[in-house]
N, C-alpha and C. Protein backbone atom coordinates (compact mmCIF):
# COMPACT_ATOMS: atom_id res chain seq x y z
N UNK A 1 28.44 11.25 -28.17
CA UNK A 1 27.25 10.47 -28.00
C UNK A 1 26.04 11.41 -28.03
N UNK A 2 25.38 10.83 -28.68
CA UNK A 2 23.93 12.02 -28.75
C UNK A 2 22.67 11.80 -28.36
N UNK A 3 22.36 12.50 -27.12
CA UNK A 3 21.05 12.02 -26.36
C UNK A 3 19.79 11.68 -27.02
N UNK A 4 19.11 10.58 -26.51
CA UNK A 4 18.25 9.61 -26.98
C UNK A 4 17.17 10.49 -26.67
N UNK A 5 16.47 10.28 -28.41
CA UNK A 5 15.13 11.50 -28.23
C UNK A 5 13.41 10.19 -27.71
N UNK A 6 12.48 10.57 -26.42
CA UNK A 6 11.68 9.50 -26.39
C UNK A 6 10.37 9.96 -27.08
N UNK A 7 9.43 9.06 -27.58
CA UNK A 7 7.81 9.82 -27.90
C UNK A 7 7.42 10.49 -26.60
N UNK A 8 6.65 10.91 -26.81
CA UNK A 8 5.58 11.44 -25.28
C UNK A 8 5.23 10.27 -24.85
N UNK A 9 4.52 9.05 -25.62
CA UNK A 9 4.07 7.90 -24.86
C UNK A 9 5.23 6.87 -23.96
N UNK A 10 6.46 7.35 -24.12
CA UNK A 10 7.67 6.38 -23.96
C UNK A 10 7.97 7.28 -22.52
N UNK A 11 7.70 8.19 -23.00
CA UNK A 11 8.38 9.31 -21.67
C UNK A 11 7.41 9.14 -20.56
N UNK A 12 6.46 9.01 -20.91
CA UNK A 12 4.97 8.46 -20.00
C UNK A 12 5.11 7.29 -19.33
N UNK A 13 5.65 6.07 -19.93
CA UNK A 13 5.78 4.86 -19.46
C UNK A 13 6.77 5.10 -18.53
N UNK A 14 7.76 5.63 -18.82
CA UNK A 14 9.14 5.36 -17.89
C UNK A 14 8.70 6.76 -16.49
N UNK A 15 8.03 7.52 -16.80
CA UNK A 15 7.52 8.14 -15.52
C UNK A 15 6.95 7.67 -14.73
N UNK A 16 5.86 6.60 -15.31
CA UNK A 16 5.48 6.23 -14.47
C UNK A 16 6.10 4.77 -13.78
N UNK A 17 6.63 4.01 -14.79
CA UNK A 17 7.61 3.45 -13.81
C UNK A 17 8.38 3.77 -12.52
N UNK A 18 8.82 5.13 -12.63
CA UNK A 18 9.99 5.21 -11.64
C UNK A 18 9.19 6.31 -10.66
N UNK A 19 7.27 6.43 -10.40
CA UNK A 19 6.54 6.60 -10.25
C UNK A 19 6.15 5.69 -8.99
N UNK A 20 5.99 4.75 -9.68
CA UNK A 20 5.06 2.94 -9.35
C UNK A 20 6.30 2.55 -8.44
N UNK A 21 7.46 2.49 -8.45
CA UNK A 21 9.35 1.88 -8.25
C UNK A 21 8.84 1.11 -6.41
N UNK A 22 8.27 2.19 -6.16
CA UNK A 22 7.89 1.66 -4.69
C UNK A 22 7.01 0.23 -4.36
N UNK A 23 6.33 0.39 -5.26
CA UNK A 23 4.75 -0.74 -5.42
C UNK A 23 5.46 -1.81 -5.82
N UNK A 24 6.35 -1.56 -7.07
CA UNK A 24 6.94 -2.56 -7.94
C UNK A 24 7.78 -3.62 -7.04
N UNK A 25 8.62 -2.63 -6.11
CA UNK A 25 9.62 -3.58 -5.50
C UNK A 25 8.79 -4.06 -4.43
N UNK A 26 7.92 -3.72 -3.73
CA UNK A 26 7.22 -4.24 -2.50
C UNK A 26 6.54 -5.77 -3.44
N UNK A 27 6.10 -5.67 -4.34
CA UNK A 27 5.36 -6.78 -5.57
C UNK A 27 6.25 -7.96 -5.38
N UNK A 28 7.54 -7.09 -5.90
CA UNK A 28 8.85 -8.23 -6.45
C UNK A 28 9.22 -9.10 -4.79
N UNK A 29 8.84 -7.99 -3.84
CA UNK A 29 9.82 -8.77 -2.21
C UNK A 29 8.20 -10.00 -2.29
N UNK A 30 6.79 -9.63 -2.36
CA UNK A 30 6.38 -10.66 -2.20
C UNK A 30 6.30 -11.85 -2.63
N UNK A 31 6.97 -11.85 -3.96
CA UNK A 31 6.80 -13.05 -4.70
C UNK A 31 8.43 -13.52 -3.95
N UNK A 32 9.79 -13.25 -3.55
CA UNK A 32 10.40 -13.52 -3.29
C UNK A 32 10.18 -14.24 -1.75
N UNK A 33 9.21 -13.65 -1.05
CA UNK A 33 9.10 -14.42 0.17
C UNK A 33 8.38 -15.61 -0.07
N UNK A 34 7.63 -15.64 -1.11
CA UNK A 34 6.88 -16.89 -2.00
C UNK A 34 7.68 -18.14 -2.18
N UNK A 35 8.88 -17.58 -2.85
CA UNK A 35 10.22 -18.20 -3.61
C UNK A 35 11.35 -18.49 -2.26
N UNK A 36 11.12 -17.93 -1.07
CA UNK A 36 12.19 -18.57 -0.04
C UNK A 36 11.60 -19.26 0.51
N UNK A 37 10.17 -19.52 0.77
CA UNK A 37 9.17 -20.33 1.49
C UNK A 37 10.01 -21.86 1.10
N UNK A 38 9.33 -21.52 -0.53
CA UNK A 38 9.16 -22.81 -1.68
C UNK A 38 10.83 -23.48 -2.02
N UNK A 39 11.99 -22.62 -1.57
CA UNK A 39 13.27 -22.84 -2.03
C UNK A 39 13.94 -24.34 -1.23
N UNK A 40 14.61 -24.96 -2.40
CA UNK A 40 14.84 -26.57 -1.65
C UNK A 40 16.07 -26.22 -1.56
N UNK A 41 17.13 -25.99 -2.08
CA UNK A 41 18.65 -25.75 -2.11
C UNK A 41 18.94 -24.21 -1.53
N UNK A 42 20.08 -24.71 -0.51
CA UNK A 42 21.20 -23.14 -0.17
C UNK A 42 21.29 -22.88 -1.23
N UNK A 43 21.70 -23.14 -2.05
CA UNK A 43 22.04 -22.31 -3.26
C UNK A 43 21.04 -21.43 -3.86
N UNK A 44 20.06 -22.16 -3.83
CA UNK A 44 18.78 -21.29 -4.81
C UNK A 44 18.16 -19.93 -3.44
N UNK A 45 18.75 -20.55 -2.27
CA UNK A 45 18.48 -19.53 -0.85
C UNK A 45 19.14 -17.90 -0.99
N UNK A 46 20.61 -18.57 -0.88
CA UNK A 46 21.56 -17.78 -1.08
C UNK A 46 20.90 -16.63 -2.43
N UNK A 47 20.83 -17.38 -3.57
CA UNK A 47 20.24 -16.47 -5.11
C UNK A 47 19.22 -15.41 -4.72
N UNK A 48 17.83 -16.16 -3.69
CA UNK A 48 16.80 -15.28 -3.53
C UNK A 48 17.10 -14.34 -2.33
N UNK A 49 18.27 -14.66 -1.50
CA UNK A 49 18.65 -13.29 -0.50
C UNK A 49 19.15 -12.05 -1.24
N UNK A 50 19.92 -12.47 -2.17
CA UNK A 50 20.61 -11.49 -2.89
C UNK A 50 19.99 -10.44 -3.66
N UNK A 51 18.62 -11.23 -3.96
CA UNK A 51 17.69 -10.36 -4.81
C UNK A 51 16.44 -9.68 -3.58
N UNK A 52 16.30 -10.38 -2.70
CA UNK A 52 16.01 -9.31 -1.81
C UNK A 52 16.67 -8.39 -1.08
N UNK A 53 17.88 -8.54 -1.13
CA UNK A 53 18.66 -7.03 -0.96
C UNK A 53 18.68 -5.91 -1.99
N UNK A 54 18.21 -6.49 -3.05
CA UNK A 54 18.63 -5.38 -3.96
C UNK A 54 17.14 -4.80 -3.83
N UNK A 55 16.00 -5.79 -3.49
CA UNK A 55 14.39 -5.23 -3.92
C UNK A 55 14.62 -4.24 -2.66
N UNK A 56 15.40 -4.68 -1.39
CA UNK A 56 15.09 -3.54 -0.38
C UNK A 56 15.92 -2.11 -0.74
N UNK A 57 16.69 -2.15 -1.20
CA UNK A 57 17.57 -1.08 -1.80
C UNK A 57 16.68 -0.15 -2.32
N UNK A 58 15.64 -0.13 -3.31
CA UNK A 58 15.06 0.37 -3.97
C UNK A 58 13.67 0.83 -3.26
N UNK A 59 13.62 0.80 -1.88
CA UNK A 59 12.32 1.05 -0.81
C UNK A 59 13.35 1.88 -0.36
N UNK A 60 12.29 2.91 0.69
CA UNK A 60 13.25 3.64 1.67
C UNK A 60 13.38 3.40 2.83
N UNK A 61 14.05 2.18 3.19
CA UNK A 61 14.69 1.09 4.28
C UNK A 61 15.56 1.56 5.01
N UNK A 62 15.54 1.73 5.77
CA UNK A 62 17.03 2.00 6.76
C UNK A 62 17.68 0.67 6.48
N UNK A 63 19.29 1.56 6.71
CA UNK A 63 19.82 0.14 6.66
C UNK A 63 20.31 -0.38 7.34
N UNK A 64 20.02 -0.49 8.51
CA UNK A 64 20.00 -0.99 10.14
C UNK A 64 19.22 -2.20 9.83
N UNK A 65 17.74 -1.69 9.21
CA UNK A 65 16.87 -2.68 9.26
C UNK A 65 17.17 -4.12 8.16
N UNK A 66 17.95 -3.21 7.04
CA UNK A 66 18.35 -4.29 5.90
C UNK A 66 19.14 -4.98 6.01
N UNK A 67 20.05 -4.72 7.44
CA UNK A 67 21.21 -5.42 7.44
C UNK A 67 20.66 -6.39 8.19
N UNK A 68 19.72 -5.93 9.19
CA UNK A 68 19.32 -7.00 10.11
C UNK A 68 18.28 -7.97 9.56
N UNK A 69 17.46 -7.94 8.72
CA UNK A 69 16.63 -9.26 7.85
C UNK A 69 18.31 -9.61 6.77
N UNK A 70 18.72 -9.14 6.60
CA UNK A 70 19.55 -9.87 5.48
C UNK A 70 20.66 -10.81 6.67
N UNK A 71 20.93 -10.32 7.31
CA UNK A 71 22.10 -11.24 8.42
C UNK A 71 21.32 -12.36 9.12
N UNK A 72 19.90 -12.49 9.46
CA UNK A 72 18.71 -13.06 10.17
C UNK A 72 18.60 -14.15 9.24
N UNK A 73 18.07 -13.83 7.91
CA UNK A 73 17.95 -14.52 6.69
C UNK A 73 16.66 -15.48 7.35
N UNK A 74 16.11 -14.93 7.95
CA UNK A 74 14.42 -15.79 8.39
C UNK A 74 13.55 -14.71 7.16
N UNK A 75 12.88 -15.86 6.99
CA UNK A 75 11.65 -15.58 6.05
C UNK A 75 10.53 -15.10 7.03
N UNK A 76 10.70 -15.43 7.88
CA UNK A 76 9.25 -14.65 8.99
C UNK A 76 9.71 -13.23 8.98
N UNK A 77 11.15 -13.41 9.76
CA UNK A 77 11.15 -11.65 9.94
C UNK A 77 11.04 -10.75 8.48
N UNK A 78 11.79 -11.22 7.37
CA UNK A 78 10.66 -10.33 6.35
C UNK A 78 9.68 -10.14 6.13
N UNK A 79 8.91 -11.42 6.24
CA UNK A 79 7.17 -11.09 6.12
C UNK A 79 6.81 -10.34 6.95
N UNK A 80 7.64 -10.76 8.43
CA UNK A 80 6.43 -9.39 9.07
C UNK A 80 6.80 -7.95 8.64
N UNK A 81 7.94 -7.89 8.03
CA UNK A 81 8.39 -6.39 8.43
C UNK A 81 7.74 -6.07 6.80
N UNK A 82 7.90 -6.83 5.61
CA UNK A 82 6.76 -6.44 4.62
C UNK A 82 5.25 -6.70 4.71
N UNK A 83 5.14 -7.26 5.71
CA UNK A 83 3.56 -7.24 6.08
C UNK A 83 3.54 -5.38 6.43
N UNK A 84 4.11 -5.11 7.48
CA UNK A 84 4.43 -3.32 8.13
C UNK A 84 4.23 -2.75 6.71
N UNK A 85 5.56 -2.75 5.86
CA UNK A 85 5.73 -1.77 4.46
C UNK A 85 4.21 -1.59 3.74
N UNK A 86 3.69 -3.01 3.53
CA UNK A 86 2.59 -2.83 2.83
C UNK A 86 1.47 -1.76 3.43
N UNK A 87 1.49 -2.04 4.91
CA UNK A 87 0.38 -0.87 5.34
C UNK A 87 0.25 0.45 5.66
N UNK A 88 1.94 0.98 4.99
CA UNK A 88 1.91 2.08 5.03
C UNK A 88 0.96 2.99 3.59
């Protein structure tokens, strides 16, 4: 297999992606607390917990704390505790 050659502008983008990774996922948890507010079905509940475990994965979360909003599964206690993240 032969390593993938990028432009300078490609190599730029993806730096700064994994740059931004912090901002991005704090972005993605707010629109998800948006989306558990607004969610009518367990099912569609269940979908948006799952994806906020993975957005917290990608922050540097203890995972004391991740286990405990993900087992809680209250939409308050994330907001407040991403209300906290944001003001760091």
């Amino acid at each position: 297999m032969t390593k993938r050659e990028y432009t300078n502008y490609q190599k730029k983008v993806i730096s700064s992606y994994y740059h931004h990774l912090d901002t991005i996922a704090l972005g993605r948890l707010q629109e998800l607390v948006s989306e558990l507010y607004l969610a009518d079905t367990d099912k569609k509940r269940d979908k948006l917990w799952e994806r906020v475990g993975q957005a917290i994965d990608k922050l540097a979360i203890p995972a004391s704390l991740k286990e405990h909003i993900l087992a809680r599964r209250d939409v308050k206690v994330l907001a407040a505790n991403l209300e906290q993240w944001l003001k760091k």
